[in-house]
C-alpha atoms as a PDB file:
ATOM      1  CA  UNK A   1     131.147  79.222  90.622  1.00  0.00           C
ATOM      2  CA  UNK A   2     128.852  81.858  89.596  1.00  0.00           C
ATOM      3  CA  UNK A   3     129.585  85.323  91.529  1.00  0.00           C
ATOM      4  CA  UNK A   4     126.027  86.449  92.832  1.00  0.00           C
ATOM      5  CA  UNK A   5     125.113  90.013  94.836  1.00  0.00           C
ATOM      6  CA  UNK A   6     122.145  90.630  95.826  1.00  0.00           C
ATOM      7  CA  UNK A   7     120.537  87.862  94.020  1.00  0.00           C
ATOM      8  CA  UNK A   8     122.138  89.422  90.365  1.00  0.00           C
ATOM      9  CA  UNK A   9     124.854  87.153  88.432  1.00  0.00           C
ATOM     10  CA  UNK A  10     127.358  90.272  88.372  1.00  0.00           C
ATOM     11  CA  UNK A  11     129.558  88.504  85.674  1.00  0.00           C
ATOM     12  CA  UNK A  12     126.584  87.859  83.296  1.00  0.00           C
ATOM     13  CA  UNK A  13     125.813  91.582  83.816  1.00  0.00           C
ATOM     14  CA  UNK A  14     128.863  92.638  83.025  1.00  0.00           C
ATOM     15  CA  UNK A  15     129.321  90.308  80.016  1.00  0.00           C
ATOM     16  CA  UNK A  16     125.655  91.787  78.777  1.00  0.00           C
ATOM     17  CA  UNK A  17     126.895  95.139  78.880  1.00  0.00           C
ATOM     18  CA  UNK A  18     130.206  94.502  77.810  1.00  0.00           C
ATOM     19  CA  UNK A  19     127.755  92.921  74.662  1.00  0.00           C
ATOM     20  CA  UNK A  20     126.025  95.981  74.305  1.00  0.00           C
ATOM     21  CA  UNK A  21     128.798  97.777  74.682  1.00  0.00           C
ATOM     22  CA  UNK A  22     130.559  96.595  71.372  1.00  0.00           C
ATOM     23  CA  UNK A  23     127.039  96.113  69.637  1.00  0.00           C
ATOM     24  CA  UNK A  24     124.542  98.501  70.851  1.00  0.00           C
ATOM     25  CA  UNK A  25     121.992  97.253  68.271  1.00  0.00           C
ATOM     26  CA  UNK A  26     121.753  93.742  71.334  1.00  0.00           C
ATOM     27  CA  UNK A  27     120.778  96.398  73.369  1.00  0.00           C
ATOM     28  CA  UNK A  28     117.397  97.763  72.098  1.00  0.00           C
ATOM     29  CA  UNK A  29     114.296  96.525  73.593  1.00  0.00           C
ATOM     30  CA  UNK A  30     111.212  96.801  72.809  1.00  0.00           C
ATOM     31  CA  UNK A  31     108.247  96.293  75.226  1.00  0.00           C
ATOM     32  CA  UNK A  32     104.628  95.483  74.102  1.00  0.00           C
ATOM     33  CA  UNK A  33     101.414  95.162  76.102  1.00  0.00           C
ATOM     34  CA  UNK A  34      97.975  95.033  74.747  1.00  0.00           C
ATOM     35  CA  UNK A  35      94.933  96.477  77.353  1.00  0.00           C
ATOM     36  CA  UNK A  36      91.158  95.290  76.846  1.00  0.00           C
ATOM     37  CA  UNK A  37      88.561  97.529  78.668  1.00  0.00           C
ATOM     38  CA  UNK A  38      86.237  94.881  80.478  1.00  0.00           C
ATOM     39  CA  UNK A  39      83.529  97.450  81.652  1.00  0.00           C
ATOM     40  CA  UNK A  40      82.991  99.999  83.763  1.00  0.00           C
ATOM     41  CA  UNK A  41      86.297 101.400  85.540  1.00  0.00           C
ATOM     42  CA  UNK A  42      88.036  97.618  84.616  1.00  0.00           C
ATOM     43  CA  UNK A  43      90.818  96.557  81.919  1.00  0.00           C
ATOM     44  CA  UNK A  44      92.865  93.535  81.618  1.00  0.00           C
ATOM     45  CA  UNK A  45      96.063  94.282  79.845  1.00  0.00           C
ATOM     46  CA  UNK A  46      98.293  91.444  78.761  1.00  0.00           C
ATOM     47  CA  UNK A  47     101.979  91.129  78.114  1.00  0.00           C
ATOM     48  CA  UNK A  48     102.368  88.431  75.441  1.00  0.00           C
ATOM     49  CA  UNK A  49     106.177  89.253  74.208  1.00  0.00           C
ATOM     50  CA  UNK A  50     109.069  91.062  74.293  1.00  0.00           C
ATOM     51  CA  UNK A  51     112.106  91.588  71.883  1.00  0.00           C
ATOM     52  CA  UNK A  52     115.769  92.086  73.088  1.00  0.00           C
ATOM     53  CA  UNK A  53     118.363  92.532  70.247  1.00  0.00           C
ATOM     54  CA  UNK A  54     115.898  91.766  67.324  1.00  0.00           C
ATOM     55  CA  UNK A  55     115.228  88.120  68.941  1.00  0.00           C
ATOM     56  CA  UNK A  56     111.443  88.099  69.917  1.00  0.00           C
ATOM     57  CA  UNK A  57     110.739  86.020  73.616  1.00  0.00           C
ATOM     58  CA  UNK A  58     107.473  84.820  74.300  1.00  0.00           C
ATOM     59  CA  UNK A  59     105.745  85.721  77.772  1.00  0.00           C
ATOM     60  CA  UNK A  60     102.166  85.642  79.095  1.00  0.00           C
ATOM     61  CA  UNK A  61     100.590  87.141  82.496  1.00  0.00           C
ATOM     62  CA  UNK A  62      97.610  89.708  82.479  1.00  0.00           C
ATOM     63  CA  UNK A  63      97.601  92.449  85.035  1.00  0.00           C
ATOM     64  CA  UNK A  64      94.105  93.567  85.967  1.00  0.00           C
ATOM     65  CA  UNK A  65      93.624  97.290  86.344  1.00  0.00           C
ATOM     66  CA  UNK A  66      90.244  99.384  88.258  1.00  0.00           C
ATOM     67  CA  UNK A  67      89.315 102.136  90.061  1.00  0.00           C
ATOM     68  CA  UNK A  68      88.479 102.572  93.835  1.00  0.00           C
ATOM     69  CA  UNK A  69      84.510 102.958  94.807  1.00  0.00           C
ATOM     70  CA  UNK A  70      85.301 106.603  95.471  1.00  0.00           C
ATOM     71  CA  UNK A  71      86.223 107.063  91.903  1.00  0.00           C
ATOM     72  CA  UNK A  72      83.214 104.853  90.347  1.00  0.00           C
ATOM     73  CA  UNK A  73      84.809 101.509  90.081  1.00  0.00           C
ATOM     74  CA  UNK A  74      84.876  97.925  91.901  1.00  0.00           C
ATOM     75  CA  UNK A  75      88.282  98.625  93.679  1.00  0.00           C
ATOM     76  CA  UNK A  76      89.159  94.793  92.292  1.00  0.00           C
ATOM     77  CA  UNK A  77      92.236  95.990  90.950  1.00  0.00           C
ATOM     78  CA  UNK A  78      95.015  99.077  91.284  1.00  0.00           C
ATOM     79  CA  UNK A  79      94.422 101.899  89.477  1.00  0.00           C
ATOM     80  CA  UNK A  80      95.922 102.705  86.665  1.00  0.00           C
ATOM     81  CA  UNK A  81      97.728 105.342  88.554  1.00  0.00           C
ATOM     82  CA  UNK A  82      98.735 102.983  91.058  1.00  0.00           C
ATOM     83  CA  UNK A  83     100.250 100.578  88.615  1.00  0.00           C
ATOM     84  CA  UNK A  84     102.645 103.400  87.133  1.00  0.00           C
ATOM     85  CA  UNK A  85     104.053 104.149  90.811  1.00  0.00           C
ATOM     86  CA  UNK A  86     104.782 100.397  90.933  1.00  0.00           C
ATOM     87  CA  UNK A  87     106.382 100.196  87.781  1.00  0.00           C
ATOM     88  CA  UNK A  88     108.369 103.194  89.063  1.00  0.00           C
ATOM     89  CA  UNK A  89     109.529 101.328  92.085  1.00  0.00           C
ATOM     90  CA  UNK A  90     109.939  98.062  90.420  1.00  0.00           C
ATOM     91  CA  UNK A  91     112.507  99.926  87.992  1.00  0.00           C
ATOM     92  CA  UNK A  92     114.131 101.628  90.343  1.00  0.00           C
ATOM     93  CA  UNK A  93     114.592  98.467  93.071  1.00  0.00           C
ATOM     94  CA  UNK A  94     116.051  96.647  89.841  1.00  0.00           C
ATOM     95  CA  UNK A  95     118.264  99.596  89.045  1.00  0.00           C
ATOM     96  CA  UNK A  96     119.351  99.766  93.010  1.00  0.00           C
ATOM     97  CA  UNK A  97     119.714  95.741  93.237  1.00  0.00           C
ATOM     98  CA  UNK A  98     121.814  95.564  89.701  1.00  0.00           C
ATOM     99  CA  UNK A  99     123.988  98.954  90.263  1.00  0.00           C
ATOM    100  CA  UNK A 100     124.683  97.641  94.058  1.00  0.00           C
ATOM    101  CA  UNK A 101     126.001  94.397  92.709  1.00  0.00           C
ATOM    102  CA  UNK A 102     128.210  95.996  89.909  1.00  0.00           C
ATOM    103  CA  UNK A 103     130.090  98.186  92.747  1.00  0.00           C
ATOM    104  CA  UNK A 104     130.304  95.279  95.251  1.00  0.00           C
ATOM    105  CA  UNK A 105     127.662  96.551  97.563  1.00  0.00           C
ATOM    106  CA  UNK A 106     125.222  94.128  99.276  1.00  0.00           C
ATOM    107  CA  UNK A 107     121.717  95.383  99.993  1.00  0.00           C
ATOM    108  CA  UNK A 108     120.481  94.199 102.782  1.00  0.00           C
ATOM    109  CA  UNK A 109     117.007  95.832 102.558  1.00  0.00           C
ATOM    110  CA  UNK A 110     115.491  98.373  99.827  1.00  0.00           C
ATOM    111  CA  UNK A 111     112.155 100.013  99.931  1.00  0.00           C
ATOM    112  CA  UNK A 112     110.719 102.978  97.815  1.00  0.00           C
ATOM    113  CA  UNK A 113     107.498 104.585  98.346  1.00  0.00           C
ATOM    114  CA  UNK A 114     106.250 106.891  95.808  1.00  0.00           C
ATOM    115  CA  UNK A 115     103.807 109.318  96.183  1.00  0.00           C
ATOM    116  CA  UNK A 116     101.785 111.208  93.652  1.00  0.00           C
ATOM    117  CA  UNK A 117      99.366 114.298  93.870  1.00  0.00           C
ATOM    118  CA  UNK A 118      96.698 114.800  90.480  1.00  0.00           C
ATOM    119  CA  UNK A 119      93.970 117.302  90.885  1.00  0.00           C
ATOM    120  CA  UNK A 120      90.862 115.044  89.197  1.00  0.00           C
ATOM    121  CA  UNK A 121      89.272 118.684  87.970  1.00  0.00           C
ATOM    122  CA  UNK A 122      91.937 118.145  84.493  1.00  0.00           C
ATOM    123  CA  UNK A 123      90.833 114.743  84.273  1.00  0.00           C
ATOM    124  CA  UNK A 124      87.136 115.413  84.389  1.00  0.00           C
ATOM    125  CA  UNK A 125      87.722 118.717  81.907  1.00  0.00           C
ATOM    126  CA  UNK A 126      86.171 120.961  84.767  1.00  0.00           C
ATOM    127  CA  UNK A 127      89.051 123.185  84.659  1.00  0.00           C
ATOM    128  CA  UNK A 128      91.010 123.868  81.537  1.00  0.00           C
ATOM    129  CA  UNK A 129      94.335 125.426  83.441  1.00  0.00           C
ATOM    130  CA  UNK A 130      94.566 122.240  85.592  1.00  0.00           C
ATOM    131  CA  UNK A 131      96.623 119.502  84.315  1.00  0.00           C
ATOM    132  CA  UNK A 132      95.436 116.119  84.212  1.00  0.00           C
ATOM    133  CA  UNK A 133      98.122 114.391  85.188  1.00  0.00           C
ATOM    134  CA  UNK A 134     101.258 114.613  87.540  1.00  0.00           C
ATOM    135  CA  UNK A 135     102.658 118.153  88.177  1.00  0.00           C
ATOM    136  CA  UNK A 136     105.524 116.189  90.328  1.00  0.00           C
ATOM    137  CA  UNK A 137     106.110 112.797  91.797  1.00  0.00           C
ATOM    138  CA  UNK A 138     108.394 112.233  95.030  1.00  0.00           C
ATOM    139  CA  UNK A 139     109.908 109.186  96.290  1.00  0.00           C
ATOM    140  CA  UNK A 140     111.669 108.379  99.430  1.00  0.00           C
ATOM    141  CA  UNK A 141     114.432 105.448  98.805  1.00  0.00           C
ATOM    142  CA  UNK A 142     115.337 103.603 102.046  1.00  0.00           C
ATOM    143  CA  UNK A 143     118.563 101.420 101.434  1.00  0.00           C
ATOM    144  CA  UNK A 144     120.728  99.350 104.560  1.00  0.00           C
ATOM    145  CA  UNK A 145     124.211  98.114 102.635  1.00  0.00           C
ATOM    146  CA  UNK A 146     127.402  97.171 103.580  1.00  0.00           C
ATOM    147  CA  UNK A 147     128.623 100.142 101.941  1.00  0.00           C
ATOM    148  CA  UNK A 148     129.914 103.682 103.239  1.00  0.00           C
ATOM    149  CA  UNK A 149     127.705 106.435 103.196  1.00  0.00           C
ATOM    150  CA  UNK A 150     129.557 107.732 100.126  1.00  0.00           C
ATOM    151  CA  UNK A 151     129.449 105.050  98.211  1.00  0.00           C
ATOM    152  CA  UNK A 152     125.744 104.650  98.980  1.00  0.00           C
ATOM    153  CA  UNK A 153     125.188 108.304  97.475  1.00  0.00           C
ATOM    154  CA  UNK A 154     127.215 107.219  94.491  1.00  0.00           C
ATOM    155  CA  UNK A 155     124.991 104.148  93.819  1.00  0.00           C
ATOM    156  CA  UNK A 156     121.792 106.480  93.992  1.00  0.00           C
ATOM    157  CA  UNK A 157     123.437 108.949  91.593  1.00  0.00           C
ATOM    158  CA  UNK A 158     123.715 106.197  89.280  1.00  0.00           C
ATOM    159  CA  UNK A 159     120.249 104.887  89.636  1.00  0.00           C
ATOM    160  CA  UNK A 160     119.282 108.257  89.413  1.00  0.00           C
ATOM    161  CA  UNK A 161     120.937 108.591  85.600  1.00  0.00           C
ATOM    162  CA  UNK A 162     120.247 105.202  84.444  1.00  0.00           C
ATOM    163  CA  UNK A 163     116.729 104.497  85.289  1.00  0.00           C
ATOM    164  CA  UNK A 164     114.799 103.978  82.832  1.00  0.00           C
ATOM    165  CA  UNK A 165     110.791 104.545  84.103  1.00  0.00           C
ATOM    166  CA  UNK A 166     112.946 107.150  86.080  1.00  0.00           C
ATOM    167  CA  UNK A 167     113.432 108.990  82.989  1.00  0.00           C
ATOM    168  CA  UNK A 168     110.274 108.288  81.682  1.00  0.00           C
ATOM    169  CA  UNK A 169     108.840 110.300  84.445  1.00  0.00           C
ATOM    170  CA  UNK A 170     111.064 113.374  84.228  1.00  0.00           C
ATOM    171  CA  UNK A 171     111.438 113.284  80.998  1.00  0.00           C
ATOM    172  CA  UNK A 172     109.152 114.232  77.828  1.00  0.00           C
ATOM    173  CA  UNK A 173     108.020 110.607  75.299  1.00  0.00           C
ATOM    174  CA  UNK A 174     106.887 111.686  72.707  1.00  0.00           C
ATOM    175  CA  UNK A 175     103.677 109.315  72.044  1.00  0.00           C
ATOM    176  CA  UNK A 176     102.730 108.394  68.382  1.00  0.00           C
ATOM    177  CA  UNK A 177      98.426 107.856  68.644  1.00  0.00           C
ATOM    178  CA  UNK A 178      96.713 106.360  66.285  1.00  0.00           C
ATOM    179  CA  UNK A 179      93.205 105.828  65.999  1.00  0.00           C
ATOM    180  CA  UNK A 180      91.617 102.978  64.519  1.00  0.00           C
ATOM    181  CA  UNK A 181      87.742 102.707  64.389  1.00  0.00           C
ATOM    182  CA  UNK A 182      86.148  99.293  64.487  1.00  0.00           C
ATOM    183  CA  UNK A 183      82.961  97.837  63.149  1.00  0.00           C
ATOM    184  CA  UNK A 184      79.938  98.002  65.992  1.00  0.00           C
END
């Protein structure tokens, strides 16, 4: 019988990370997604693959990305903006969910709501001192468990240090751009 908490096989996550424990190599993973701008404020971007350990899997859903009216698009999408809180608190429910079941704790609800403040003056280049992007983001986690208040503070520490869009938002990536110009 397979041991499941909160939806998570906790002995296949264990036996993963005992795996990439003793070979960290079955641990690197490497994301790809490829974004089309349809026109206007509009892009499609599509996530065709993914590779785990060197062994390449094969995936396919588009996620559709726009701007509200206010800001010159359709509003037919999320904003790009938008879609990087949400991959915020998809990580972070994951990391909640996963680190719960490895300590025995059963969530019985989890929400996050993020909120982020940009100043569209950096974006539009009207002010050179104003950044263009986040100064800071702040989230509020609400959790019920089964679990004592300690141990509750223990599994956000470790969600804390172990997620990974987590860390990419506090901490510098240092992009590689390349620019490739096309034939009209």
């Amino acid at each position: 019988m397979t041991n499941m908490l909160n939806g998570i096989n906790v002995e296949g996550l264990q036996q993963f990370a005992q795996c990439v424990a003793e070979n960290p190599d079955k641990g690197e993973a490497r994301f790809n997604v490829k974004t089309k701008w349809e026109h206007q404020t509009r892009s499609v971007a599509t996530v065709s693959h993914y590779v785990l350990g060197g062994e390449k899997h094969a995936r396919h859903f588009e996620i559709a990305s726009d701007e509200p009216h206010e800001l010159l698009g359709q509003n037919t999408a999320p904003n790009p903006q938008e879609l990087l809180m949400a991959a915020l608190n998809a990580c972070l429910s994951v990391g909640y969910a996963a680190n719960a079941a490895a300590m025995g704790i059963t969530v019985h609800s989890l929400e996050i709501e993020t909120d982020g403040k940009l100043d569209l003056r950096g974006f539009l280049g009207l002010d050179e001192n104003v950044n263009p992007g986040y100064d800071e983001v702040s989230y509020v986690v609400r959790i019920s468990t089964d679990a004592s208040r300690d141990r509750v503070e223990a599994l956000h520490q470790a969600v804390t240090k172990t997620s990974v869009n987590l860390a990419n938002f506090s901490k510098a990536i240092h992009m590689l751009p390349k620019l490739e110009i096309l034939e009209a």
